[in-house]
PDB file of N, CA and C in Angstrom:
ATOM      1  N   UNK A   1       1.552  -1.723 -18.938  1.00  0.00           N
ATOM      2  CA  UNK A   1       2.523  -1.934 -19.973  1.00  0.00           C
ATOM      3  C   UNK A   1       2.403  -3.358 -20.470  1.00  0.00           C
ATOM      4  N   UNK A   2       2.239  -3.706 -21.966  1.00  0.00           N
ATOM      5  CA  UNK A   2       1.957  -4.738 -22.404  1.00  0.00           C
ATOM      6  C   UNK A   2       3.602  -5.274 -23.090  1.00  0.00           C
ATOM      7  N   UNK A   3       4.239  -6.532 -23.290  1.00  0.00           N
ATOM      8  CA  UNK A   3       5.159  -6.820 -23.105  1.00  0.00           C
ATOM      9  C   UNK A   3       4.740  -7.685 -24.259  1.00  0.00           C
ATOM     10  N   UNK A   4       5.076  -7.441 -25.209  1.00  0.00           N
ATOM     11  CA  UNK A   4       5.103  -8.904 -26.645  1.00  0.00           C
ATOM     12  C   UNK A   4       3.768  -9.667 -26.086  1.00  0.00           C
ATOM     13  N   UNK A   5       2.571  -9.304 -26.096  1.00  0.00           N
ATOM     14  CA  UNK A   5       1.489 -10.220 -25.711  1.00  0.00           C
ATOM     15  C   UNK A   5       0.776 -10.500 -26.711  1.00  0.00           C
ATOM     16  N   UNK A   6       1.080 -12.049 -27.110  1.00  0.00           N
ATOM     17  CA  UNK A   6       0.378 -12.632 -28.288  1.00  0.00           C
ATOM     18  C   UNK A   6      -1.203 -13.040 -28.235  1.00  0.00           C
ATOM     19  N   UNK A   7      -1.651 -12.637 -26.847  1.00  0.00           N
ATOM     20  CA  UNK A   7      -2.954 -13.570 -27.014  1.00  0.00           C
ATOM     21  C   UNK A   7      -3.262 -13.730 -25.093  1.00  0.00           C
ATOM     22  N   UNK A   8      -4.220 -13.872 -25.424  1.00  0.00           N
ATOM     23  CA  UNK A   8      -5.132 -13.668 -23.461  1.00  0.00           C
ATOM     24  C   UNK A   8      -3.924 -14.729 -22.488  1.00  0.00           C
ATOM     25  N   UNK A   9      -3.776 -14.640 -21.731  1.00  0.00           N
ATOM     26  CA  UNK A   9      -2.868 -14.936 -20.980  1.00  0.00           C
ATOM     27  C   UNK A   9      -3.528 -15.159 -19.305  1.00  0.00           C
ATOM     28  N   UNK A  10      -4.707 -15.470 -19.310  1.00  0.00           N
ATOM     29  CA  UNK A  10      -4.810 -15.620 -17.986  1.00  0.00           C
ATOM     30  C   UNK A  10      -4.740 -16.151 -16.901  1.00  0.00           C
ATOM     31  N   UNK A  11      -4.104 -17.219 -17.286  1.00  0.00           N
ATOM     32  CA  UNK A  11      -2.804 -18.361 -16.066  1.00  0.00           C
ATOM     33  C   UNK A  11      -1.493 -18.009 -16.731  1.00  0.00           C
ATOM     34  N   UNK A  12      -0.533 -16.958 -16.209  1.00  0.00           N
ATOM     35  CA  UNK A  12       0.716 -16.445 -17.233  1.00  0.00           C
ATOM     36  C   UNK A  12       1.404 -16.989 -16.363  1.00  0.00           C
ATOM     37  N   UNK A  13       2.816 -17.415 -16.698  1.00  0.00           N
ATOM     38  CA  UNK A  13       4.011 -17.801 -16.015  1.00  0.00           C
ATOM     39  C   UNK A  13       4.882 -16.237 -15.935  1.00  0.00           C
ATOM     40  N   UNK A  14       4.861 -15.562 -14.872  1.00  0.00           N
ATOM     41  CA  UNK A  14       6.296 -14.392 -15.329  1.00  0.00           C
ATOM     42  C   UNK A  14       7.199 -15.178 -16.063  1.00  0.00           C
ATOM     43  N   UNK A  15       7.766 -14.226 -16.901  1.00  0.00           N
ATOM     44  CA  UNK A  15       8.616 -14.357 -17.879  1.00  0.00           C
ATOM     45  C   UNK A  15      10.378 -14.116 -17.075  1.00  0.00           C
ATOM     46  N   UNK A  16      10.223 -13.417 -16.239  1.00  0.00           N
ATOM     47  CA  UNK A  16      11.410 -13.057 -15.119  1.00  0.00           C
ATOM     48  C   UNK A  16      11.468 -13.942 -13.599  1.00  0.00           C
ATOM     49  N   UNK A  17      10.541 -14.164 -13.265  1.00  0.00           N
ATOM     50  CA  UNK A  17      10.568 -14.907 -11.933  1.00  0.00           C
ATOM     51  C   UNK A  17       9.972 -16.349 -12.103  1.00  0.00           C
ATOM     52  N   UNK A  18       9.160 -16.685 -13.289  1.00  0.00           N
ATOM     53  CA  UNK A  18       8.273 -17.849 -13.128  1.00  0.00           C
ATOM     54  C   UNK A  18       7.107 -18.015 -12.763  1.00  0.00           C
ATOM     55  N   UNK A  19       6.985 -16.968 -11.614  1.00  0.00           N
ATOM     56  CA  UNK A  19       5.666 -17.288 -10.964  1.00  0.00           C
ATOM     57  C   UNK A  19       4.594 -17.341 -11.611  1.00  0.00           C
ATOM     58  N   UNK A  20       3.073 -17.935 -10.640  1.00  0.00           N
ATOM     59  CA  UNK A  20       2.103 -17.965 -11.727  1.00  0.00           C
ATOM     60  C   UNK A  20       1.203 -16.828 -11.341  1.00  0.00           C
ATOM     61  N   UNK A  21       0.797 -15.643 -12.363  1.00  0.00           N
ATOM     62  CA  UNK A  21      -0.004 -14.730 -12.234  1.00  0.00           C
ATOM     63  C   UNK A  21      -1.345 -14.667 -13.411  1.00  0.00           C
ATOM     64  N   UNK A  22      -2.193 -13.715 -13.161  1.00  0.00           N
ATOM     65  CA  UNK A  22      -3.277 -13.326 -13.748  1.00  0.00           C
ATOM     66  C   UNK A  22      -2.555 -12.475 -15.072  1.00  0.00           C
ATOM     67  N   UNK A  23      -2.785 -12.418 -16.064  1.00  0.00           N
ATOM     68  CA  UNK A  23      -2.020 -11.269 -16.930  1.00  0.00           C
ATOM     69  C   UNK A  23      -3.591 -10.727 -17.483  1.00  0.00           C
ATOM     70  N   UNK A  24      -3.734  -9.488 -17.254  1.00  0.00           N
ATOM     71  CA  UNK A  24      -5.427  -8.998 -17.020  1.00  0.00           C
ATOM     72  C   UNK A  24      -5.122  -8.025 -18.804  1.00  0.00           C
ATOM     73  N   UNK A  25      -4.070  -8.723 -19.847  1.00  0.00           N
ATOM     74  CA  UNK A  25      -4.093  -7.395 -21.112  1.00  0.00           C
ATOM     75  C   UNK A  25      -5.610  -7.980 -21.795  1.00  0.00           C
ATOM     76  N   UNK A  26      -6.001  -9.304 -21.512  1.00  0.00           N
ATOM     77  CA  UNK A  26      -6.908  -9.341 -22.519  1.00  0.00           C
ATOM     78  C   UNK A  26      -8.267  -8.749 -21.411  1.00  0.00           C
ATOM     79  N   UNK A  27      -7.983  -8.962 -20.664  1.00  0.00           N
ATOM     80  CA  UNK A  27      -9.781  -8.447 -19.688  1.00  0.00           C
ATOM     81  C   UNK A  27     -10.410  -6.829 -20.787  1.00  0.00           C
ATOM     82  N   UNK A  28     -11.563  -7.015 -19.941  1.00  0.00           N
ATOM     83  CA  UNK A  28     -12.458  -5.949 -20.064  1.00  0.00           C
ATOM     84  C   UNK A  28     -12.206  -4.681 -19.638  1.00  0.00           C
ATOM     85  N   UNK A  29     -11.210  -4.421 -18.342  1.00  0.00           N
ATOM     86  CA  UNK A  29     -10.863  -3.675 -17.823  1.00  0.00           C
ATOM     87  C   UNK A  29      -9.119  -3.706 -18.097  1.00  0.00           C
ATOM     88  N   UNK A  30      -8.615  -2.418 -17.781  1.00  0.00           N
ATOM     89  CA  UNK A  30      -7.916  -2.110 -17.970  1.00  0.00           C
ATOM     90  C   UNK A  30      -6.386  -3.407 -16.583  1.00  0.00           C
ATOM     91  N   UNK A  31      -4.884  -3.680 -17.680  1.00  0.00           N
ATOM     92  CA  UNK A  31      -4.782  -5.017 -16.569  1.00  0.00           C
ATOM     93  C   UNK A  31      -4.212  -3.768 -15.504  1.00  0.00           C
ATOM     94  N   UNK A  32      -3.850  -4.613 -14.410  1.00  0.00           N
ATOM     95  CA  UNK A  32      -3.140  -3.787 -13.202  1.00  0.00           C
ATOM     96  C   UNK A  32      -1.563  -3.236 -13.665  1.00  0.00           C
ATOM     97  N   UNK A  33      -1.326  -3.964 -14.456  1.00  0.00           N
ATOM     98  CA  UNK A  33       0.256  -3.294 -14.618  1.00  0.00           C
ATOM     99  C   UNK A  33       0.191  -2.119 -15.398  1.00  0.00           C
ATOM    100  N   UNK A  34      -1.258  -1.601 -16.125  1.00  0.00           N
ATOM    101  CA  UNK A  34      -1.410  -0.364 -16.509  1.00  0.00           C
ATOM    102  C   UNK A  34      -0.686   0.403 -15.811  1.00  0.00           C
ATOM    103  N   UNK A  35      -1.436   0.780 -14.329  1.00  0.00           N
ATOM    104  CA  UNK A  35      -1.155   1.920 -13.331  1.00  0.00           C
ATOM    105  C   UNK A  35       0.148   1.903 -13.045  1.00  0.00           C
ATOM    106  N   UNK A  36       1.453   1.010 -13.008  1.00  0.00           N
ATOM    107  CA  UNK A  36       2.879   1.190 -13.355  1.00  0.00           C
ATOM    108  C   UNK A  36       3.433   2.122 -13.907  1.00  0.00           C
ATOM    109  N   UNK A  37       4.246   3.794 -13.143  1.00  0.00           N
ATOM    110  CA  UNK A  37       4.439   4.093 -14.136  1.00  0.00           C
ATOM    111  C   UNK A  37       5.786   3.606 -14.202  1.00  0.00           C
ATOM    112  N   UNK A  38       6.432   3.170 -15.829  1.00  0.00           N
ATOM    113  CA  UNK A  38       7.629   2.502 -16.257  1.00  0.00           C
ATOM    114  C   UNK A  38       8.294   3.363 -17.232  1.00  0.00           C
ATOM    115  N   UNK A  39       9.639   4.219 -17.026  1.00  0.00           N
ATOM    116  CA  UNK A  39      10.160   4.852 -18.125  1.00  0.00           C
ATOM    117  C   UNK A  39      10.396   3.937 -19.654  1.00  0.00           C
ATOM    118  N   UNK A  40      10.019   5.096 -20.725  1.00  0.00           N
ATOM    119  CA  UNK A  40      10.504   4.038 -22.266  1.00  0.00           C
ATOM    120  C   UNK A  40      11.973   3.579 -22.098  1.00  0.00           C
ATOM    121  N   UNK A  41      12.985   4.598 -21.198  1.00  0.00           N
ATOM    122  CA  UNK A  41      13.784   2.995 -21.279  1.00  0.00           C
ATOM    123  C   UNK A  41      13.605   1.724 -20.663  1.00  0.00           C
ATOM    124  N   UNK A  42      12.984   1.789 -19.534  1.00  0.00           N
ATOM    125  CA  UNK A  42      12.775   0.758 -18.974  1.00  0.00           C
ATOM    126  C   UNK A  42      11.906  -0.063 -19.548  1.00  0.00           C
ATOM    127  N   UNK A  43      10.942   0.320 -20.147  1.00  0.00           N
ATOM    128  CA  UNK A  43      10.099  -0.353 -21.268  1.00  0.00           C
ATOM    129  C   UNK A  43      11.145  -1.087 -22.627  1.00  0.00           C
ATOM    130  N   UNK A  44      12.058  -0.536 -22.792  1.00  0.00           N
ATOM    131  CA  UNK A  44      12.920  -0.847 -24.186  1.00  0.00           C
ATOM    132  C   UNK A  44      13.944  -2.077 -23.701  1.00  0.00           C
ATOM    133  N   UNK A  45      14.027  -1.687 -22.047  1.00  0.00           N
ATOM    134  CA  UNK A  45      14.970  -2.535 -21.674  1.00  0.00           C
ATOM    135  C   UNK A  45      14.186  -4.417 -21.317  1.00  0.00           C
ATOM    136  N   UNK A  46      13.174  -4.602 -20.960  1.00  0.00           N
ATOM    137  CA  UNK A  46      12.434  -5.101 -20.901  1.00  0.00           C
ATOM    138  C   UNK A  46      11.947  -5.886 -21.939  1.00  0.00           C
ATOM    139  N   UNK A  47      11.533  -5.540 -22.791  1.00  0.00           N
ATOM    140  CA  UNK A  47      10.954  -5.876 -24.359  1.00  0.00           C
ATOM    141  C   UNK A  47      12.333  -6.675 -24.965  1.00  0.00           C
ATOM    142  N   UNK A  48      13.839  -6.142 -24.618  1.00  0.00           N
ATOM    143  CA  UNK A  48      14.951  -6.906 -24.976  1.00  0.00           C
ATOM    144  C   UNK A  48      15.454  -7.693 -24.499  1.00  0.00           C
ATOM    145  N   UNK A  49      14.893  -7.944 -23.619  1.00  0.00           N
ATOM    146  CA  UNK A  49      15.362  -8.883 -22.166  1.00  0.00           C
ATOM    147  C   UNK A  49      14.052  -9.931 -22.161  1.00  0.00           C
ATOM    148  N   UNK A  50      12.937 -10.250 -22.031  1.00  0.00           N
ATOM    149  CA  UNK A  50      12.142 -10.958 -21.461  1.00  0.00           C
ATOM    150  C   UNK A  50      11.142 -10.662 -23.024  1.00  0.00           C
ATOM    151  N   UNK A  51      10.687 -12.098 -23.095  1.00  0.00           N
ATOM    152  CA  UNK A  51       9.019 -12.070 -24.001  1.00  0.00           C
ATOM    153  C   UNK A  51       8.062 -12.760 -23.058  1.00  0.00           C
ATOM    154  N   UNK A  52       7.178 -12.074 -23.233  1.00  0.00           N
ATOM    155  CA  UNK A  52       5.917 -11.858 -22.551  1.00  0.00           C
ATOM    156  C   UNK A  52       5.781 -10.897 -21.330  1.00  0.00           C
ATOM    157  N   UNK A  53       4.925 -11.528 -20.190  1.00  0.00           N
ATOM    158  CA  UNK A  53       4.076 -10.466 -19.538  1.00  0.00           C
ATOM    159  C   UNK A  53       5.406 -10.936 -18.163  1.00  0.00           C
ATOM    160  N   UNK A  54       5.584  -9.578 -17.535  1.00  0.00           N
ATOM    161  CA  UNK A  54       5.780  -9.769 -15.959  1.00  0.00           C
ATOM    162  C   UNK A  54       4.982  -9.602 -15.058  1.00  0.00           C
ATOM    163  N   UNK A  55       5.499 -10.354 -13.575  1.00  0.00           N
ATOM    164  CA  UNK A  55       4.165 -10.289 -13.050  1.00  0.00           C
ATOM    165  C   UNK A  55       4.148  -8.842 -12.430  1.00  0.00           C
ATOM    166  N   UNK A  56       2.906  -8.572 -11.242  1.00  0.00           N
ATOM    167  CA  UNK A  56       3.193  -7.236 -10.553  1.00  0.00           C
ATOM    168  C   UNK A  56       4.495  -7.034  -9.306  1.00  0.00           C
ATOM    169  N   UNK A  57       4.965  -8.061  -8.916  1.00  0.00           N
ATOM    170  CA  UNK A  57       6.138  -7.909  -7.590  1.00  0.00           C
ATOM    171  C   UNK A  57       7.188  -7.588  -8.814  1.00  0.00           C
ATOM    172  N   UNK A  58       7.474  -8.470  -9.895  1.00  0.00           N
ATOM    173  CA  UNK A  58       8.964  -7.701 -10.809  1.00  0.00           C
ATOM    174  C   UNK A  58       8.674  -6.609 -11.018  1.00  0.00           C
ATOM    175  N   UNK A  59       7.500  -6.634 -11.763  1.00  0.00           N
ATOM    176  CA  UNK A  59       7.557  -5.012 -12.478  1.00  0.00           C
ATOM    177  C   UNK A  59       7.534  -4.227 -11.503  1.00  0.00           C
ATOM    178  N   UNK A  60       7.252  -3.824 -10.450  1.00  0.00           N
ATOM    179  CA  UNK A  60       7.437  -3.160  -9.231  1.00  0.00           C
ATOM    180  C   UNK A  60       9.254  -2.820  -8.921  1.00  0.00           C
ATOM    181  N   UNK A  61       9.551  -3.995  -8.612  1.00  0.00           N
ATOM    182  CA  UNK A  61      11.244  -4.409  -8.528  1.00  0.00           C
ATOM    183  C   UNK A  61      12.022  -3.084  -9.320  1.00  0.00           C
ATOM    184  N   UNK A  62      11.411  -3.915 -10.102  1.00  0.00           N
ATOM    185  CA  UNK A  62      12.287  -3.322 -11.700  1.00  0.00           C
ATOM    186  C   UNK A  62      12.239  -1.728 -11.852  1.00  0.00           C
ATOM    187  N   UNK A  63      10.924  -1.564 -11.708  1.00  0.00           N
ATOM    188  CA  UNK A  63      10.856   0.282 -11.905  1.00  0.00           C
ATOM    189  C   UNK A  63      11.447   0.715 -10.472  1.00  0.00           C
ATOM    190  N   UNK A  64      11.629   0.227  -9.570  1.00  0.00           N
ATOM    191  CA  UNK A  64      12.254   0.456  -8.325  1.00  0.00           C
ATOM    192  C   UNK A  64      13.478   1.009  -8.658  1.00  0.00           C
ATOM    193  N   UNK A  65      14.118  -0.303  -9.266  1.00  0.00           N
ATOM    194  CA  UNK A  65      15.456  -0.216  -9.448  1.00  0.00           C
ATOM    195  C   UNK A  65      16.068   0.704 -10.419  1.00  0.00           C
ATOM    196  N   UNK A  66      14.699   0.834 -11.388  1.00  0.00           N
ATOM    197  CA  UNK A  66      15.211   1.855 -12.421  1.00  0.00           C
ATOM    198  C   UNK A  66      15.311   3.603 -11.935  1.00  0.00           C
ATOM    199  N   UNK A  67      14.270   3.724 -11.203  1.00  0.00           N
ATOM    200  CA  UNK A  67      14.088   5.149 -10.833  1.00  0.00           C
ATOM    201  C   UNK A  67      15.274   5.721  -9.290  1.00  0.00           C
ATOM    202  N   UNK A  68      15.902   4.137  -9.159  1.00  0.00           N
ATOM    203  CA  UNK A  68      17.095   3.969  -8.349  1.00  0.00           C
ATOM    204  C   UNK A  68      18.173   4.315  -8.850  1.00  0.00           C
ATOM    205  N   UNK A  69      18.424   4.513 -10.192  1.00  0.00           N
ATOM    206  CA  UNK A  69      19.832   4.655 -11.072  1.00  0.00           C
ATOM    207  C   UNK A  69      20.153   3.393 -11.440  1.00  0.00           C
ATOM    208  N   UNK A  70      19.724   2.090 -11.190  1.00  0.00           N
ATOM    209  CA  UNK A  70      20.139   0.790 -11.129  1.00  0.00           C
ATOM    210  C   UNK A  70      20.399   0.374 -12.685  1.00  0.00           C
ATOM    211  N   UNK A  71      20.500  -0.516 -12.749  1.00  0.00           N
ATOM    212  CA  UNK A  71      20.660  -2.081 -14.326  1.00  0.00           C
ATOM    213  C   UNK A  71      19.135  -2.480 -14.072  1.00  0.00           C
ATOM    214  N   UNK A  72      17.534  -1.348 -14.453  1.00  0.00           N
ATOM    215  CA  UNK A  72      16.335  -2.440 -13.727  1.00  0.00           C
ATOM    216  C   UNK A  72      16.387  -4.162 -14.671  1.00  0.00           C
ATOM    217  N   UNK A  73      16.826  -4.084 -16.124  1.00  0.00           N
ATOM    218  CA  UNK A  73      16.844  -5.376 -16.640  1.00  0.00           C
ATOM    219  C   UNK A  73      17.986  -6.287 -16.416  1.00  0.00           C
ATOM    220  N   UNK A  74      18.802  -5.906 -15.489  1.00  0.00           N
ATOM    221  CA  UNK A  74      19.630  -7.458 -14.653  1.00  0.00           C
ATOM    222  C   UNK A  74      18.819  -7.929 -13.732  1.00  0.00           C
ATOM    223  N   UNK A  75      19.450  -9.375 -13.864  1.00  0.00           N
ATOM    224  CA  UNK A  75      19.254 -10.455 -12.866  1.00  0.00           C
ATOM    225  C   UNK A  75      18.182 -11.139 -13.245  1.00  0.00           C
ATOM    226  N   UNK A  76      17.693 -12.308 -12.732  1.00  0.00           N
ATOM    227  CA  UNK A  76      16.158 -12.905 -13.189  1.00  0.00           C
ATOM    228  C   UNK A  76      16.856 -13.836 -14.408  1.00  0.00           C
ATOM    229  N   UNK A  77      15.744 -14.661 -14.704  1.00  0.00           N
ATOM    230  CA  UNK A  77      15.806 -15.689 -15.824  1.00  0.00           C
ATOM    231  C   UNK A  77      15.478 -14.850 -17.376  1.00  0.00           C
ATOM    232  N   UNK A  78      16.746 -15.742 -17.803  1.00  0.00           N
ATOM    233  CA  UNK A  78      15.931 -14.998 -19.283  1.00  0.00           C
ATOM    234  C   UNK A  78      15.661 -15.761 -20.130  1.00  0.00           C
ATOM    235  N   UNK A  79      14.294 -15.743 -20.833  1.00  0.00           N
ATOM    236  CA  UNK A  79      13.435 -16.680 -21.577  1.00  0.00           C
ATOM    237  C   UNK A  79      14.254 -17.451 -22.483  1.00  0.00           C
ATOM    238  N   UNK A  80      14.322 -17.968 -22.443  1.00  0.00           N
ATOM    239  CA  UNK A  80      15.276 -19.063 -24.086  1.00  0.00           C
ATOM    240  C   UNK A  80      14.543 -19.350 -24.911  1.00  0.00           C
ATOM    241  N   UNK A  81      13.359 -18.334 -25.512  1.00  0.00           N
ATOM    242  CA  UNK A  81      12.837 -18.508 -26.406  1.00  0.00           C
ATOM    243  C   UNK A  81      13.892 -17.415 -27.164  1.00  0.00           C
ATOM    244  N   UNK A  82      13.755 -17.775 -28.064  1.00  0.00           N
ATOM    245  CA  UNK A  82      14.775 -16.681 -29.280  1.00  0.00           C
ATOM    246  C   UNK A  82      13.646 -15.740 -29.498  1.00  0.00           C
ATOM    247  N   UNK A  83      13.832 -14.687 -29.761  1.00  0.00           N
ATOM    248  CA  UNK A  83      13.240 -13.497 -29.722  1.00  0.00           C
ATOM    249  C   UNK A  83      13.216 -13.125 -31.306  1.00  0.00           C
TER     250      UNK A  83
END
């Protein structure tokens, strides 16, 4: 799942935790957060909440929490870039 990705990203900051990850949308191969599966709401919820890429431990989290009944887009930092 690609997340508002403007351009190769391959030292990415998560957009939710900070951390520093690989964001593999521009590689040759397909990135790892492909194989995620993430419901379109959780995709919709996401895209309104955070710009750019998450890493693989949130997005994990998150679809956790979603396929949990949970809020998966609470909690975490949210970008202060204006959207």
């Amino acid at each position: 799942m690609r997340i508002n990705v403007a351009g190769p990203l391959a030292n990415a900051a998560c957009a939710r935790c900070g951390g520093a990850f690989h964001c593999g949308a521009a590689d040759p191969d397909p990135c790892a957060c492909s194989a995620l599966l993430l419901s379109a709401t959780l995709q919709v919820a996401l895209r309104e909440r955070w710009r750019g890429c998450l890493c693989l431990d949130c997005l994990r989290a998150l679809a956790a929490q979603d396929t949990a009944g949970e809020s998966p887009a609470a909690g975490g930092t949210r970008d202060p870039t204006p959207g």
